[in-house]
PDB file of N, CA and C in Angstrom:
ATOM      1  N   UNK A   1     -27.218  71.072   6.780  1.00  0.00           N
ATOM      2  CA  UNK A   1     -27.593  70.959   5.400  1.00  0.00           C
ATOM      3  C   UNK A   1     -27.476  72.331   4.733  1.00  0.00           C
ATOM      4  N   UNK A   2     -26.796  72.421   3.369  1.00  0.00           N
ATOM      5  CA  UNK A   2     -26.812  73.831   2.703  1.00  0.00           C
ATOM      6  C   UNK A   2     -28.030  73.770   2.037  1.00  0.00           C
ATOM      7  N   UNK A   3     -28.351  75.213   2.233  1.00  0.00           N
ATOM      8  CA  UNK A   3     -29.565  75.956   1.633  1.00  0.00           C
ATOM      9  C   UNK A   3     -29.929  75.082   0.072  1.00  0.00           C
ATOM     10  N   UNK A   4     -31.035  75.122  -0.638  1.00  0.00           N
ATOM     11  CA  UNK A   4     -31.257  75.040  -1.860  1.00  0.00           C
ATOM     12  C   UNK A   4     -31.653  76.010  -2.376  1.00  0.00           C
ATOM     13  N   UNK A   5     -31.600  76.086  -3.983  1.00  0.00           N
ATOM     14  CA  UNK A   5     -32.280  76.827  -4.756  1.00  0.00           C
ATOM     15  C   UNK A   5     -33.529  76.236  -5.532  1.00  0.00           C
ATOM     16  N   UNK A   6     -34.633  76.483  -5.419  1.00  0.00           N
ATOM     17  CA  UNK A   6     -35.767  75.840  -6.051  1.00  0.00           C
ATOM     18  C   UNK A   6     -35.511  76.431  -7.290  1.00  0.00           C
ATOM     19  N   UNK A   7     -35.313  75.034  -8.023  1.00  0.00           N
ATOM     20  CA  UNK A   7     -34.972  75.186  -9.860  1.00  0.00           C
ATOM     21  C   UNK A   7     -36.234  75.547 -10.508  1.00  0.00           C
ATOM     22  N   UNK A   8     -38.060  75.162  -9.901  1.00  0.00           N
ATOM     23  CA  UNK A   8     -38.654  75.663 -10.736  1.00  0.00           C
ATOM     24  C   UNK A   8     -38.995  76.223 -11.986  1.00  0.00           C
ATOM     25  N   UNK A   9     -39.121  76.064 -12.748  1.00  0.00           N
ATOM     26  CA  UNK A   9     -38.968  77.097 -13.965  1.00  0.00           C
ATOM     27  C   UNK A   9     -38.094  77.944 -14.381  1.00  0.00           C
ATOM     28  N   UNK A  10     -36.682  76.953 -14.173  1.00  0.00           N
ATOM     29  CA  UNK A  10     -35.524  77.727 -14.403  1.00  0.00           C
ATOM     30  C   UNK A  10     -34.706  76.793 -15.525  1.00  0.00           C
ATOM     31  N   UNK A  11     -33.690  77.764 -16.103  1.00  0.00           N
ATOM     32  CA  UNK A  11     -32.884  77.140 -17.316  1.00  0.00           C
ATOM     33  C   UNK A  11     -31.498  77.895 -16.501  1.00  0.00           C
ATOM     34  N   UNK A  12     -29.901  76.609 -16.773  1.00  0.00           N
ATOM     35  CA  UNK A  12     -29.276  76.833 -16.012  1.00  0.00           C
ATOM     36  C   UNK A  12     -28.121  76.458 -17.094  1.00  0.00           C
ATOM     37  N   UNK A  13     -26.920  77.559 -17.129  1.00  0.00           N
ATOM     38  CA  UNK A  13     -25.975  77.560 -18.043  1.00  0.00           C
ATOM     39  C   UNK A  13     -24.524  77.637 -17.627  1.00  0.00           C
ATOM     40  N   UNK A  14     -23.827  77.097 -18.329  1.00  0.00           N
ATOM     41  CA  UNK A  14     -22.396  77.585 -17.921  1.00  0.00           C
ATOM     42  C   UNK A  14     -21.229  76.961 -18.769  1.00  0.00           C
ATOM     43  N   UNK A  15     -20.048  77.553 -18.668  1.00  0.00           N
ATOM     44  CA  UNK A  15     -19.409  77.151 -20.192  1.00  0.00           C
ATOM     45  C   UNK A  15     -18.208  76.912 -19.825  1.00  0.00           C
ATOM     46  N   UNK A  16     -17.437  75.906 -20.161  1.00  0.00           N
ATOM     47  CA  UNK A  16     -16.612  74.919 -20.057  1.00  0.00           C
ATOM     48  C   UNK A  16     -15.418  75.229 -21.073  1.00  0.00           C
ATOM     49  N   UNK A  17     -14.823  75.474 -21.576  1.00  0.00           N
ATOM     50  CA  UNK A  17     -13.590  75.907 -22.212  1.00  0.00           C
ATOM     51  C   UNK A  17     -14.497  76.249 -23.681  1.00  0.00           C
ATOM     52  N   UNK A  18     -14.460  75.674 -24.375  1.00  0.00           N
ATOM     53  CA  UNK A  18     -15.350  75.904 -25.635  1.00  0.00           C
ATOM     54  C   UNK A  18     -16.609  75.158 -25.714  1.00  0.00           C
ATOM     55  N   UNK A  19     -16.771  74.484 -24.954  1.00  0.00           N
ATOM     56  CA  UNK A  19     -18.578  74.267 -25.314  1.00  0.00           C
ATOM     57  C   UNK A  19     -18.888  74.677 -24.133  1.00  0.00           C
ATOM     58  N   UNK A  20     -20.915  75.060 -24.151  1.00  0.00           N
ATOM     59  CA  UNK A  20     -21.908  75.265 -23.576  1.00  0.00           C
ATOM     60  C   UNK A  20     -22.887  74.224 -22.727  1.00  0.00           C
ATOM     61  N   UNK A  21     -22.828  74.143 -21.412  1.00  0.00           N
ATOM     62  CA  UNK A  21     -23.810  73.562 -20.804  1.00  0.00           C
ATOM     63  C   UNK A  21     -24.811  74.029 -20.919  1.00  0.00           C
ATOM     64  N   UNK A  22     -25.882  73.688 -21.131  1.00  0.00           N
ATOM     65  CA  UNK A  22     -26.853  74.359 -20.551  1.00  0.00           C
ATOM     66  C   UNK A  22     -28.702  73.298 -20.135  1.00  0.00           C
ATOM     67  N   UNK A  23     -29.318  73.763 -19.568  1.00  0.00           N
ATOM     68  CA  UNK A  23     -30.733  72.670 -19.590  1.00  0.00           C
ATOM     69  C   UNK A  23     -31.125  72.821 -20.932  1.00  0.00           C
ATOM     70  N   UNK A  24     -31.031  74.163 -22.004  1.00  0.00           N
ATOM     71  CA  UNK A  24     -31.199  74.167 -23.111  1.00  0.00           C
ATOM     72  C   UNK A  24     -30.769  73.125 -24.063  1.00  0.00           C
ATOM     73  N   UNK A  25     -29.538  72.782 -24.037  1.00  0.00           N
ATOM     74  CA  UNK A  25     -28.844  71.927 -25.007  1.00  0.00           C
ATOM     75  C   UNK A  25     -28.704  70.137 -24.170  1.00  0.00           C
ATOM     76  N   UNK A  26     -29.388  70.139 -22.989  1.00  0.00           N
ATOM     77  CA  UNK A  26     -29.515  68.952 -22.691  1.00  0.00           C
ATOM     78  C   UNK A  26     -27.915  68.583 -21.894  1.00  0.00           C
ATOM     79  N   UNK A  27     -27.186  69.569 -21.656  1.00  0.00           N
ATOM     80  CA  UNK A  27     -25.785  68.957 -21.058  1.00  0.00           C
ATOM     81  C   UNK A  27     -26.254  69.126 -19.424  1.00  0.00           C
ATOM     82  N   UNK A  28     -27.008  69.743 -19.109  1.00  0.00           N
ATOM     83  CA  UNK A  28     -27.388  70.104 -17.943  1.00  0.00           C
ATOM     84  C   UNK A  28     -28.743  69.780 -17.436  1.00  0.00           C
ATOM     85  N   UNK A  29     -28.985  68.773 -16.895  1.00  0.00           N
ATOM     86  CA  UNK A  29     -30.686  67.808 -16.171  1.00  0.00           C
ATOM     87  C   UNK A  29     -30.851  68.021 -15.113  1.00  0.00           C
ATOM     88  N   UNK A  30     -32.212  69.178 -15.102  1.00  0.00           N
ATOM     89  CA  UNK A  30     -32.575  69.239 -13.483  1.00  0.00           C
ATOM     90  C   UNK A  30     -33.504  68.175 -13.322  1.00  0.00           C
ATOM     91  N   UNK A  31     -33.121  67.556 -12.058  1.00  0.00           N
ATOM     92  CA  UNK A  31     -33.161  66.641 -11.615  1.00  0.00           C
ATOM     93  C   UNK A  31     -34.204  66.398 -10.493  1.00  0.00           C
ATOM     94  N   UNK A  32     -34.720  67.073  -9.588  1.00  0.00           N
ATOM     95  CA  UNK A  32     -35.514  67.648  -8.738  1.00  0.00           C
ATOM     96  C   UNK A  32     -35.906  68.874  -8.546  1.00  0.00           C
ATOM     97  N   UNK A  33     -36.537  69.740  -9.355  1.00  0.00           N
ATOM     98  CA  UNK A  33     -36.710  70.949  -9.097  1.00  0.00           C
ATOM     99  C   UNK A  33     -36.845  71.829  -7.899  1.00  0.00           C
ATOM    100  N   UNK A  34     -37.596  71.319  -7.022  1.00  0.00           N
ATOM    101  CA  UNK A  34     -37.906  71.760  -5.514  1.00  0.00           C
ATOM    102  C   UNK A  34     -36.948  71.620  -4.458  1.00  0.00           C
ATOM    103  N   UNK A  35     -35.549  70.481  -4.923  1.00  0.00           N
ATOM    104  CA  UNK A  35     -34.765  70.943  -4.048  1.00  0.00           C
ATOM    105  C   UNK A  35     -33.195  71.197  -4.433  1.00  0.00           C
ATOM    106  N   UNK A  36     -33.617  71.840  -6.046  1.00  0.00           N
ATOM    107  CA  UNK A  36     -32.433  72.288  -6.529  1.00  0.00           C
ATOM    108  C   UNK A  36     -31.579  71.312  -7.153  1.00  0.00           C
ATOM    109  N   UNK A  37     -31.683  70.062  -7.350  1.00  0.00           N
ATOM    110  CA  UNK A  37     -30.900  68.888  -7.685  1.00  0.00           C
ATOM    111  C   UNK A  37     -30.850  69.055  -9.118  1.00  0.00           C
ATOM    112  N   UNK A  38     -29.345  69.232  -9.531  1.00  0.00           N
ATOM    113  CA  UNK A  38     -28.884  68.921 -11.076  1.00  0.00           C
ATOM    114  C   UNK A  38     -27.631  68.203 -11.614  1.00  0.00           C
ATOM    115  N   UNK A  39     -27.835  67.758 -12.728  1.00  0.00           N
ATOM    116  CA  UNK A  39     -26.327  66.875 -12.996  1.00  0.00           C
ATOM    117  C   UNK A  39     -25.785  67.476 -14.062  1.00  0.00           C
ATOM    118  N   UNK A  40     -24.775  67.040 -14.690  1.00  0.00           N
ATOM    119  CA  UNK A  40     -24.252  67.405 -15.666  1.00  0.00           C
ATOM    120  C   UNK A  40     -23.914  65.854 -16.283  1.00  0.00           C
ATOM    121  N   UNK A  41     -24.967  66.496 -17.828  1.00  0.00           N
ATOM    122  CA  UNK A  41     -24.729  65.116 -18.780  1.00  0.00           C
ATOM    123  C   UNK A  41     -23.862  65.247 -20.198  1.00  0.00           C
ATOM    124  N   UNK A  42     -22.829  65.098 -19.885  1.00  0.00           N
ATOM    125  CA  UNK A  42     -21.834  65.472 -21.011  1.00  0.00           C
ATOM    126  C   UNK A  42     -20.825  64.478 -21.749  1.00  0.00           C
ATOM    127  N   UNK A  43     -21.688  63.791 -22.905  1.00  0.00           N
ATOM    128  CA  UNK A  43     -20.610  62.665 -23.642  1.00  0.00           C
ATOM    129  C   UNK A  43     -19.075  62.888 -23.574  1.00  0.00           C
ATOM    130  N   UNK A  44     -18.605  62.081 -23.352  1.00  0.00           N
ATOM    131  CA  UNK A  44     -16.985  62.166 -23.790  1.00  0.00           C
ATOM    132  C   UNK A  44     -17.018  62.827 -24.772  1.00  0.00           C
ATOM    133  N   UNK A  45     -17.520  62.439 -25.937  1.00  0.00           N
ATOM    134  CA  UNK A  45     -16.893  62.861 -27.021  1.00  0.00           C
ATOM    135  C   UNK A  45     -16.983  64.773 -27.519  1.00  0.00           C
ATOM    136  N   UNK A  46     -17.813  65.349 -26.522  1.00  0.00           N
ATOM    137  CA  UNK A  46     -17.902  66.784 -26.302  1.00  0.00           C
ATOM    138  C   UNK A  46     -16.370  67.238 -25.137  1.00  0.00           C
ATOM    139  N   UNK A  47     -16.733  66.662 -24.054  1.00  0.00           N
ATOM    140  CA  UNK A  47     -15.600  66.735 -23.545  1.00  0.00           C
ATOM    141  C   UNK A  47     -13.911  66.873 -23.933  1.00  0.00           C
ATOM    142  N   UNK A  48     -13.737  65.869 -24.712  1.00  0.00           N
ATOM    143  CA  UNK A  48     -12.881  65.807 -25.787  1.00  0.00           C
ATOM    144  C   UNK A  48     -12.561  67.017 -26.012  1.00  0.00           C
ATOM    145  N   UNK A  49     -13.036  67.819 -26.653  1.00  0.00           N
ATOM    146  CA  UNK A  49     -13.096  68.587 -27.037  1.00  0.00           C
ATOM    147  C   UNK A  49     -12.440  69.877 -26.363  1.00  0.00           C
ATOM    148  N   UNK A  50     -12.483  69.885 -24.987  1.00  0.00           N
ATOM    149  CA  UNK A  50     -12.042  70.975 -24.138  1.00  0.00           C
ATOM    150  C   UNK A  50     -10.564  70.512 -24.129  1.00  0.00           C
ATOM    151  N   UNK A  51      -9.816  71.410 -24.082  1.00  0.00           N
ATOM    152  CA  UNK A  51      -8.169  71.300 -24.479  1.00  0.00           C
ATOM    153  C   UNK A  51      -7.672  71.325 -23.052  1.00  0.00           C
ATOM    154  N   UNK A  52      -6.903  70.417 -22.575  1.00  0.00           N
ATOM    155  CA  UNK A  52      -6.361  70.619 -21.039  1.00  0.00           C
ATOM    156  C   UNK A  52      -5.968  71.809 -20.613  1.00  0.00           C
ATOM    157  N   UNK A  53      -5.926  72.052 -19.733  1.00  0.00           N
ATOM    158  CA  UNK A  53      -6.166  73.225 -19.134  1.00  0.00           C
ATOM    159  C   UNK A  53      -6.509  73.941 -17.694  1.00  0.00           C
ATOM    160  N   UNK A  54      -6.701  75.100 -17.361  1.00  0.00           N
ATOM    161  CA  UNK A  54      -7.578  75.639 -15.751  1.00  0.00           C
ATOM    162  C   UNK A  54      -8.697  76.613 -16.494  1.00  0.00           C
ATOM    163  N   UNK A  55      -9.436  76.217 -15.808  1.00  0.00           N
ATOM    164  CA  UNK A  55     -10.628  76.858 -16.597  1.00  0.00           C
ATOM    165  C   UNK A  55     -11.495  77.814 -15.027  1.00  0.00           C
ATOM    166  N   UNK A  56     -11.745  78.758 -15.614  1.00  0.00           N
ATOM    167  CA  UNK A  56     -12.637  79.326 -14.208  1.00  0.00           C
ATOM    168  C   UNK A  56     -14.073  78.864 -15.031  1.00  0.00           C
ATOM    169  N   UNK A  57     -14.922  78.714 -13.577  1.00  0.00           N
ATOM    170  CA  UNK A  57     -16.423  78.469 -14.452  1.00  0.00           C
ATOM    171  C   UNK A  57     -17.416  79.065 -13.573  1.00  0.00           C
ATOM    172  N   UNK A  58     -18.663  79.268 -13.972  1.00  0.00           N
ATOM    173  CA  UNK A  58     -19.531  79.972 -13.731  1.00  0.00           C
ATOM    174  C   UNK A  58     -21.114  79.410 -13.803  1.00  0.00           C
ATOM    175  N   UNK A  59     -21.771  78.954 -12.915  1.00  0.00           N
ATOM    176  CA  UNK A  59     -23.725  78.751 -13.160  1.00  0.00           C
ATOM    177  C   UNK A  59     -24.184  79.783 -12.810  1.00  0.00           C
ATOM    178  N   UNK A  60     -24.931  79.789 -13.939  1.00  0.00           N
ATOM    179  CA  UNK A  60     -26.213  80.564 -13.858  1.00  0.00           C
ATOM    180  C   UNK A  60     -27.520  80.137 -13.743  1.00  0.00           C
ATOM    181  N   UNK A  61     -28.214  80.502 -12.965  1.00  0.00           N
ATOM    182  CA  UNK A  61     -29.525  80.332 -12.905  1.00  0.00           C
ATOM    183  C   UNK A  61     -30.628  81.178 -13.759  1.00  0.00           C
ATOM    184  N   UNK A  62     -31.325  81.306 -14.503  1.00  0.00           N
ATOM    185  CA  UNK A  62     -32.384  82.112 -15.143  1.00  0.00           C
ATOM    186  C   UNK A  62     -33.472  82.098 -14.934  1.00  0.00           C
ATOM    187  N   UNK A  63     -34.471  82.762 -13.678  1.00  0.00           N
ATOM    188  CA  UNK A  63     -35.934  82.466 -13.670  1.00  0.00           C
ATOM    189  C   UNK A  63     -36.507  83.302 -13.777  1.00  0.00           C
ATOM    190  N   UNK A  64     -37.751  83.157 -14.360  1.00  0.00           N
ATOM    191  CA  UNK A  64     -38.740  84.428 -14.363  1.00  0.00           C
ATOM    192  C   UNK A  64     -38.327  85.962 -13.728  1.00  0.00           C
ATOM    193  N   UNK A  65     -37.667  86.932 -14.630  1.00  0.00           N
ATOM    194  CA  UNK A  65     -37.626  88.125 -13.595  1.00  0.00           C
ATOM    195  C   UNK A  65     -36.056  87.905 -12.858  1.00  0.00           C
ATOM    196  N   UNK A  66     -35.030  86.987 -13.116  1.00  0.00           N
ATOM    197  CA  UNK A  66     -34.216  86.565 -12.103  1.00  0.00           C
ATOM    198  C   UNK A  66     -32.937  85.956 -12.572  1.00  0.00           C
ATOM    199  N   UNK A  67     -31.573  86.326 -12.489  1.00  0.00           N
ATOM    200  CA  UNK A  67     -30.678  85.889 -13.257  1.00  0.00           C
ATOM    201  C   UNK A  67     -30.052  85.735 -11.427  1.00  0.00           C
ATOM    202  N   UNK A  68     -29.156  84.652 -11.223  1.00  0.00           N
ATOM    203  CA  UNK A  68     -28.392  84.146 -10.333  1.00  0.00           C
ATOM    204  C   UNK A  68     -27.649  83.413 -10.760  1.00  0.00           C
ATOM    205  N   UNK A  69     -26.390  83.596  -9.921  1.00  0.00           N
ATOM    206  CA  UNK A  69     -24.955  82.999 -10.001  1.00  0.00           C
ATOM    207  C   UNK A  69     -25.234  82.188  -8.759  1.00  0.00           C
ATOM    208  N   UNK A  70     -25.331  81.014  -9.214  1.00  0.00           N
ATOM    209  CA  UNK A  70     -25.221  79.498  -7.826  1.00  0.00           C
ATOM    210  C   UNK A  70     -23.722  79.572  -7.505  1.00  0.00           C
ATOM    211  N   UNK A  71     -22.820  79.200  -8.233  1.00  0.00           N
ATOM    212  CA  UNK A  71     -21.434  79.007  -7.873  1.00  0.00           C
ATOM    213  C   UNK A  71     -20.481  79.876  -9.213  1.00  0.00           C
ATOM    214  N   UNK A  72     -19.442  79.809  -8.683  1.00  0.00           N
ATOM    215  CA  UNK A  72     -18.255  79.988  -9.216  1.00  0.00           C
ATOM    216  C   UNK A  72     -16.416  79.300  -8.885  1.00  0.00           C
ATOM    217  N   UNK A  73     -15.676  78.782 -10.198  1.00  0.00           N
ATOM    218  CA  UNK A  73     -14.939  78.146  -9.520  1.00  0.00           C
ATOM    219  C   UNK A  73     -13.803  78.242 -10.475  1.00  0.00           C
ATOM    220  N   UNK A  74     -13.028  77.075 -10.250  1.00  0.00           N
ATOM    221  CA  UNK A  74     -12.424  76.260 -11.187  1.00  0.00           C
ATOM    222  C   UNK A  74     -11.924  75.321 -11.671  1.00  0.00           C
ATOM    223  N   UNK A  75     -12.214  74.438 -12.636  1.00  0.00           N
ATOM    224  CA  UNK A  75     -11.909  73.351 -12.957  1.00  0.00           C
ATOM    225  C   UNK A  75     -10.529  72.847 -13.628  1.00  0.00           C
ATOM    226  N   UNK A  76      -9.463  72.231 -13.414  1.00  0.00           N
ATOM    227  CA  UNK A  76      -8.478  72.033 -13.948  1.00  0.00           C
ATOM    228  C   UNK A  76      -8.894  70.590 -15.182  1.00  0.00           C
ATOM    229  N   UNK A  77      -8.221  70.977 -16.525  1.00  0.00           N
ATOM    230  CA  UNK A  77      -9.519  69.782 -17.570  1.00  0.00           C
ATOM    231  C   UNK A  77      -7.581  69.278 -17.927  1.00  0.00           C
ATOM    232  N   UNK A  78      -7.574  67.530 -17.702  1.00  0.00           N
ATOM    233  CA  UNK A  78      -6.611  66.865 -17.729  1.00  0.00           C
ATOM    234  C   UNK A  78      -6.903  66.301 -18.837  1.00  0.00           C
ATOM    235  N   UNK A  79      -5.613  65.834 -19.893  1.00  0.00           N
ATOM    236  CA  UNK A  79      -6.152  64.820 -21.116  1.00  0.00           C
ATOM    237  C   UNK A  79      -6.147  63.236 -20.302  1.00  0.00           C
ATOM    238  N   UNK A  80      -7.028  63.078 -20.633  1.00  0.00           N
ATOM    239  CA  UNK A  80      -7.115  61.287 -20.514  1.00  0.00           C
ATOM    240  C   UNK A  80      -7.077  60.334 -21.714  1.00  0.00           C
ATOM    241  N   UNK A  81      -7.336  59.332 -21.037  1.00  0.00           N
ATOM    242  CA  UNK A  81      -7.209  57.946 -22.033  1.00  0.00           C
ATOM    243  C   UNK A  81      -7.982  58.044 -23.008  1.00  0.00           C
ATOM    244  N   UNK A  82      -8.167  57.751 -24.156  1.00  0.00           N
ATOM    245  CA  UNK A  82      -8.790  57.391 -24.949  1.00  0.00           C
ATOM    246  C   UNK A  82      -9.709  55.960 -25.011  1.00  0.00           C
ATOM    247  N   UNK A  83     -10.489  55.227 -25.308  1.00  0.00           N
ATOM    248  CA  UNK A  83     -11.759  54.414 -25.260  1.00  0.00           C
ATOM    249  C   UNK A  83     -11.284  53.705 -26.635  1.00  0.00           C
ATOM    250  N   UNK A  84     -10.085  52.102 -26.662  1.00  0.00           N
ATOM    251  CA  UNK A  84     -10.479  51.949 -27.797  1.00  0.00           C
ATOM    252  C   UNK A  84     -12.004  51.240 -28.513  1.00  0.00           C
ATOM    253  N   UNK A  85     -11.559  51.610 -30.128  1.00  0.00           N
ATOM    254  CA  UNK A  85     -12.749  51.529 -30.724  1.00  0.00           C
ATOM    255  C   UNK A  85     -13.052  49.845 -30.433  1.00  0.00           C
ATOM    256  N   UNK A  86     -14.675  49.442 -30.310  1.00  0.00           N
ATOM    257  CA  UNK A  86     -14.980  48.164 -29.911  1.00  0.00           C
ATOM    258  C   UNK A  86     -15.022  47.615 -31.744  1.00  0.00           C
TER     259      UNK A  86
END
């Protein structure tokens, strides 16, 4: 099993071609604090928004006294289908 980070009282950010994740803006839900569990909640229609592409990306962790980098990577952002209108 890999290590966790206890999210505790932490706010966790990271940025995606032109928009912002973050627990601040609600794109980012910790999910279990104590054993580090988070998702990423991001409408299509924000998504959208990121222009295809390779994107390097970056989390941050922010706690009391404490700035950490969980990961680093990169995401390749493909255009997809569109949703027609109902």
């Amino acid at each position: 099993m890999l290590p966790t980070t206890d999210l505790t009282r932490a706010t966790l950010r990271m940025r995606l071609g032109t928009i912002d994740l973050s627990t601040s803006n609600g794109r980012i839900v910790i999910d279990d604090p104590p054993m580090g569990a988070f998702s990423f909640v991001v409408p299509a229609v924000d998504l959208s928004a990121v222009q295809p592409g390779h994107y390097r990306v970056e989390l941050l962790v922010f706690q009391p006294g404490n700035v950490k980098t969980v990961f680093t990577g990169s995401i390749d952002v493909a255009a997809g289908e569109k949703t027609p209108a109902q």
